[in-house]
N, C-alpha and C. Protein backbone atom coordinates (compact mmCIF):
# COMPACT_ATOMS: atom_id res chain seq x y z
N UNK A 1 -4.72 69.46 30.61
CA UNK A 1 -3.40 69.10 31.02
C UNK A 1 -3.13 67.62 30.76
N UNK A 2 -4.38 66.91 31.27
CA UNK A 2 -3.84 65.34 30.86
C UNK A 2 -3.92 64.99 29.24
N UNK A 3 -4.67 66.28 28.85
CA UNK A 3 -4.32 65.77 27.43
C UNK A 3 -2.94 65.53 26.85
N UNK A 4 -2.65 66.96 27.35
CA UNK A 4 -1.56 67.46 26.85
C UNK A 4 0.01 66.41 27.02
N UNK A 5 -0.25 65.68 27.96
CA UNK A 5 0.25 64.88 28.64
C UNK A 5 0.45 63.55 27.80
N UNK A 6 -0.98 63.09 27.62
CA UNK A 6 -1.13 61.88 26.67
C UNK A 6 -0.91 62.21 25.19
N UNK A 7 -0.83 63.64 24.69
CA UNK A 7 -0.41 63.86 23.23
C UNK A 7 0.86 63.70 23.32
N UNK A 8 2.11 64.46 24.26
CA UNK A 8 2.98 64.39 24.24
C UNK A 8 3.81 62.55 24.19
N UNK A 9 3.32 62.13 25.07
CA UNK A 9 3.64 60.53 25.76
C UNK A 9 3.52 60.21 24.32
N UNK A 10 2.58 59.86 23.32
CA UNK A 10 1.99 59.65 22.08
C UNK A 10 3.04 59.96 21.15
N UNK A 11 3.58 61.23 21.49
CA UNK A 11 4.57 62.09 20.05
C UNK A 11 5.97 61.41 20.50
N UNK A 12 6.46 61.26 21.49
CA UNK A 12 7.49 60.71 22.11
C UNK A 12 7.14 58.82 21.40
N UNK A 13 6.50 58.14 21.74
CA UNK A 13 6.63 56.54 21.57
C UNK A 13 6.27 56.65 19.64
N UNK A 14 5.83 57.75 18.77
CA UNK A 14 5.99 57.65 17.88
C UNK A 14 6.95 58.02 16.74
N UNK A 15 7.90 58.81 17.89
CA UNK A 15 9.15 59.34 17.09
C UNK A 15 10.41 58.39 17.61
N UNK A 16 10.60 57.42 18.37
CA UNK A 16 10.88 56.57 18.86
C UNK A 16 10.45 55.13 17.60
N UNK A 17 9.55 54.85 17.62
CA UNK A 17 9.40 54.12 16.77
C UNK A 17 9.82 54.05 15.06
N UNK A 18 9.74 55.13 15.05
CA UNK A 18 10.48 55.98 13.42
C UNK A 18 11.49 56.05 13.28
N UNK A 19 12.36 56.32 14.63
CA UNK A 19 14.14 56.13 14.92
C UNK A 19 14.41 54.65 14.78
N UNK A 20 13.66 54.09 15.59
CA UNK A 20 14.00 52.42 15.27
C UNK A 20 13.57 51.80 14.09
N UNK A 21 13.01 52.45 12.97
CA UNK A 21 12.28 51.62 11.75
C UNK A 21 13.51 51.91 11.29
N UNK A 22 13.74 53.40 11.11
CA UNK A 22 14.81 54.30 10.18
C UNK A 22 16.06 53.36 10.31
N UNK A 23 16.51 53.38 11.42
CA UNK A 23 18.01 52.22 11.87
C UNK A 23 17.55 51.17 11.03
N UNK A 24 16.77 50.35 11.48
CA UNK A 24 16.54 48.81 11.00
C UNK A 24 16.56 49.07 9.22
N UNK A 25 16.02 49.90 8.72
CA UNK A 25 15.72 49.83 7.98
C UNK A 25 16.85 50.43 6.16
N UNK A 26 17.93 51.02 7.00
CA UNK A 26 19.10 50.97 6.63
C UNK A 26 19.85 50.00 5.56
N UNK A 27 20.05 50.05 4.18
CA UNK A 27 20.62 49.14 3.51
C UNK A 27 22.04 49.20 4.34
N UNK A 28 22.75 48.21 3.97
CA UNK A 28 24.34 47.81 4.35
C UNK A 28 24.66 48.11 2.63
N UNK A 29 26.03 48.64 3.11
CA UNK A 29 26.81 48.83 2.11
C UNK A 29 27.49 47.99 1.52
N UNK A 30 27.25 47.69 0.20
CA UNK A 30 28.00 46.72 0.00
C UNK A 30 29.21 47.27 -1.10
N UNK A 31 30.67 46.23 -0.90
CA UNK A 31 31.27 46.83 -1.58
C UNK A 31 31.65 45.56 -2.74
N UNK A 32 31.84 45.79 -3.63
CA UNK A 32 31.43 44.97 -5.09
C UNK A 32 33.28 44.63 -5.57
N UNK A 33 34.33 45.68 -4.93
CA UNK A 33 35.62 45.42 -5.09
C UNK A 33 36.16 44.09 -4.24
N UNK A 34 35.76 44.38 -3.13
CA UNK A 34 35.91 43.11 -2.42
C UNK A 34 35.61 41.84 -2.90
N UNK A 35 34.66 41.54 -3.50
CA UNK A 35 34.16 40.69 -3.93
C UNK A 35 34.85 40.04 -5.07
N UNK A 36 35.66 40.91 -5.73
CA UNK A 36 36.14 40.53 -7.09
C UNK A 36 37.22 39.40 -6.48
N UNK A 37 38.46 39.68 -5.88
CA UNK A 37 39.54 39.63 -5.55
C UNK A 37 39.09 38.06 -4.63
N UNK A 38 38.28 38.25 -3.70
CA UNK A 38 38.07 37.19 -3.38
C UNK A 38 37.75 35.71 -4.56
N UNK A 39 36.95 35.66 -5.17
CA UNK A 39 36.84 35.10 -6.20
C UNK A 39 38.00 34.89 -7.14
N UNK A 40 38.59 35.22 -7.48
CA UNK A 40 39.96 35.38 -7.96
C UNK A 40 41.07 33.85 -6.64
N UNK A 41 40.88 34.78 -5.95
CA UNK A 41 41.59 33.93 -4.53
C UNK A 41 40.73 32.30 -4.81
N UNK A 42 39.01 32.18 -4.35
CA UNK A 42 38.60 30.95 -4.58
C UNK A 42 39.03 30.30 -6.08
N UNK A 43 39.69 30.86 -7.14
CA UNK A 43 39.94 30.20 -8.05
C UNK A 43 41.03 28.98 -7.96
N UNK A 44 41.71 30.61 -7.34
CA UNK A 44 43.27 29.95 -6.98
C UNK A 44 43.00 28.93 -6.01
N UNK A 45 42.38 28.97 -5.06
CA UNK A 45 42.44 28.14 -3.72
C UNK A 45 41.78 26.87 -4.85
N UNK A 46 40.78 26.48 -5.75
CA UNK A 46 40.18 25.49 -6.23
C UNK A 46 41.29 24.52 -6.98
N UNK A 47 41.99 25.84 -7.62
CA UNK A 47 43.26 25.05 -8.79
C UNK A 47 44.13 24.63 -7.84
N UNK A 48 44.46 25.29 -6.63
CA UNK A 48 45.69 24.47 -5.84
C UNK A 48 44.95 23.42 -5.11
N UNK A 49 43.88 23.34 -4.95
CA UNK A 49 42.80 21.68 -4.31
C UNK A 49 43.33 20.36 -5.51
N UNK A 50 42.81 21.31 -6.77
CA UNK A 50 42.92 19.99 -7.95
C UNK A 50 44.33 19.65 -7.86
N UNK A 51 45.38 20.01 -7.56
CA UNK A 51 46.63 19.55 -8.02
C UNK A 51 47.12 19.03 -6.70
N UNK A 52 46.73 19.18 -5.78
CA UNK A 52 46.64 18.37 -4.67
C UNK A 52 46.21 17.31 -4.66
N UNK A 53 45.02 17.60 -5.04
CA UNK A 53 44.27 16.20 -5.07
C UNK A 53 44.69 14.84 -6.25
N UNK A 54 45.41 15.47 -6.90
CA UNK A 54 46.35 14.78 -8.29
C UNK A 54 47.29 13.98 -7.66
N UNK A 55 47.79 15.45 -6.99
CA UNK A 55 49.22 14.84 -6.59
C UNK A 55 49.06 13.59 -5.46
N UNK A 56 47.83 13.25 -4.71
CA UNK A 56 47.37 12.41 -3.62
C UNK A 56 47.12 11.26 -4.18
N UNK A 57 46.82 11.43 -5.56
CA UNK A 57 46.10 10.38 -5.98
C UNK A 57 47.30 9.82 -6.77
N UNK A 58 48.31 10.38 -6.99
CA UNK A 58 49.63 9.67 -7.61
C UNK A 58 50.03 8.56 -6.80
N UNK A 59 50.19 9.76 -5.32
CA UNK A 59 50.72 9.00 -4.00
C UNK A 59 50.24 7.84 -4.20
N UNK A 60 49.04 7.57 -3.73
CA UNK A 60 48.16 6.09 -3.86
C UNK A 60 48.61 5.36 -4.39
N UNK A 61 48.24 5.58 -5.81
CA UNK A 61 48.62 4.84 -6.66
C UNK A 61 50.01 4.21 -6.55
N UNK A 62 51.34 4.88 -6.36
CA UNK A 62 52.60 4.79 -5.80
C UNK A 62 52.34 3.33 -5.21
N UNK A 63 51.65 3.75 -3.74
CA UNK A 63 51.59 3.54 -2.15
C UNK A 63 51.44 2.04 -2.82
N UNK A 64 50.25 1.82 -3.36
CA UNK A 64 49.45 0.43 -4.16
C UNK A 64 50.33 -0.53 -4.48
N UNK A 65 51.31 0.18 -5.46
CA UNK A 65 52.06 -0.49 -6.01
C UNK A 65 53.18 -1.36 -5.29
N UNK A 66 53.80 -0.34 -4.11
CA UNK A 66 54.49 -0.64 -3.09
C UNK A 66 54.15 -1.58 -2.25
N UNK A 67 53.00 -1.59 -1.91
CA UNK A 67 52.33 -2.69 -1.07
C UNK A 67 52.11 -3.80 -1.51
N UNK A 68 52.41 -3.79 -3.15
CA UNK A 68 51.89 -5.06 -4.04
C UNK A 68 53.47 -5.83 -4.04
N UNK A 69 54.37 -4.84 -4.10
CA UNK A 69 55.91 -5.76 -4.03
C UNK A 69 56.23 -6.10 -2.72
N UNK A 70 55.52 -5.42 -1.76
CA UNK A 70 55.90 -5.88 -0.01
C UNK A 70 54.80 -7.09 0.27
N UNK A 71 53.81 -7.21 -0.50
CA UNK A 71 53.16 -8.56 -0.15
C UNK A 71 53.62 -9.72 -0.80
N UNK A 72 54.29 -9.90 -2.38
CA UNK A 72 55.12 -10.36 -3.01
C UNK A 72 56.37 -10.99 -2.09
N UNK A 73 57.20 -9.93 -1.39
CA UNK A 73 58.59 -10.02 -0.90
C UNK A 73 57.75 -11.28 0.73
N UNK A 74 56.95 -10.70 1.19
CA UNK A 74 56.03 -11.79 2.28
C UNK A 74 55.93 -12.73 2.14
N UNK A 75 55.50 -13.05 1.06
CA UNK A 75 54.98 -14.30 0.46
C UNK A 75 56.12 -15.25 0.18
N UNK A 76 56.99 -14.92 -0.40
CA UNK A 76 58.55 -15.32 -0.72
C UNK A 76 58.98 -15.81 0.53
N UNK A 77 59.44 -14.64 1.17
CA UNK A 77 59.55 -14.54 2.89
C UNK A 77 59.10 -16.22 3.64
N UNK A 78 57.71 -16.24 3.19
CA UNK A 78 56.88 -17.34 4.48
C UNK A 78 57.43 -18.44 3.24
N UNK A 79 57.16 -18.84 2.29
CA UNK A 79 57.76 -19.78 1.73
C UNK A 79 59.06 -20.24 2.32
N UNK A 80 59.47 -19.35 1.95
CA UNK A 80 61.30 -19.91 2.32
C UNK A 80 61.62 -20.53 4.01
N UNK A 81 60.46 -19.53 4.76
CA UNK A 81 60.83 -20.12 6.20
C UNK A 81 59.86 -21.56 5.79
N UNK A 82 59.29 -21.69 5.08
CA UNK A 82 58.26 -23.19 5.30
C UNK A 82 59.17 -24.15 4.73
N UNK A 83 60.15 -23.76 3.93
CA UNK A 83 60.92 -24.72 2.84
C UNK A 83 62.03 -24.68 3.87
N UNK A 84 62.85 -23.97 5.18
CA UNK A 84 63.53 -24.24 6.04
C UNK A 84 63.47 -25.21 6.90
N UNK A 85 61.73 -24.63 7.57
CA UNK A 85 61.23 -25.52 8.39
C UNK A 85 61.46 -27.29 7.65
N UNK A 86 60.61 -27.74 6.35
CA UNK A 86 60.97 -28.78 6.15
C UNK A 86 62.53 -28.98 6.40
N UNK A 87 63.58 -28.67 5.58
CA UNK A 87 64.71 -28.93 5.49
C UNK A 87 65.26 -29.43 7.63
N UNK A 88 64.75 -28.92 8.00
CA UNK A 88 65.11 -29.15 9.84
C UNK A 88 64.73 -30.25 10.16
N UNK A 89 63.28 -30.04 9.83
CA UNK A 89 62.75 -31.58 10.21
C UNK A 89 63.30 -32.91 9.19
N UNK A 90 63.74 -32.85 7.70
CA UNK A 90 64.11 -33.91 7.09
C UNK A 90 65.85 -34.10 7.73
N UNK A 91 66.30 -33.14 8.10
CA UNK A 91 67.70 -33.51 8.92
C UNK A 91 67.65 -33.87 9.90
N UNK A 92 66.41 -33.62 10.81
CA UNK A 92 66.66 -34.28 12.30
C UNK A 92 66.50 -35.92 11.96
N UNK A 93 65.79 -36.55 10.81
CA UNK A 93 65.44 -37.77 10.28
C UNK A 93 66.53 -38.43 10.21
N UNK A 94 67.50 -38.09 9.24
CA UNK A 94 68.21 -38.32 8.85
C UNK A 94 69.53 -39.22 9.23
């Protein structure tokens, strides 16, 4: 009886173990259509990065330029108040 007992217990934890290899051991399906379309998409998503990134780098360049006539127009700017300032002080002389 206790054999019978310990064969069974035995046939049970080894058909158990065979259920869980079998699961684990399961390829995943893969599907190869999916895959296309995506890639396709990362193309697109890469070509609309580059022309972004073009178009950013125009900006800049733009931006550069702009900042080069607003430090220009500054410069002018502080002159003229320094060439005021004299003109105040040679009239209070005067």
């Amino acid at each position: 009886m206790q054999t019978l007992r310990i064969f069974m217990t035995s046939a049970a934890m080894l058909a158990c173990a065979v259920l869980g290899v079998a699961q684990t051991a399961e390829p995943t399906p893969v599907t190869l259509q999916a895959a296309t379309p995506a890639r396709a998409e990362d193309a697109k998503q890469q070509a609309e990065m580059a022309e972004n990134i073009k178009q950013l780098q125009e900006l800049k360049a733009q931006n550069g330029e702009i900042l080069k006539q607003q430090q220009a127009a500054l410069e002018a700017l502080d002159e003229m108040q320094k060439e005021a300032e004299q003109l105040r002080i040679y009239s209070k002389r005067g």
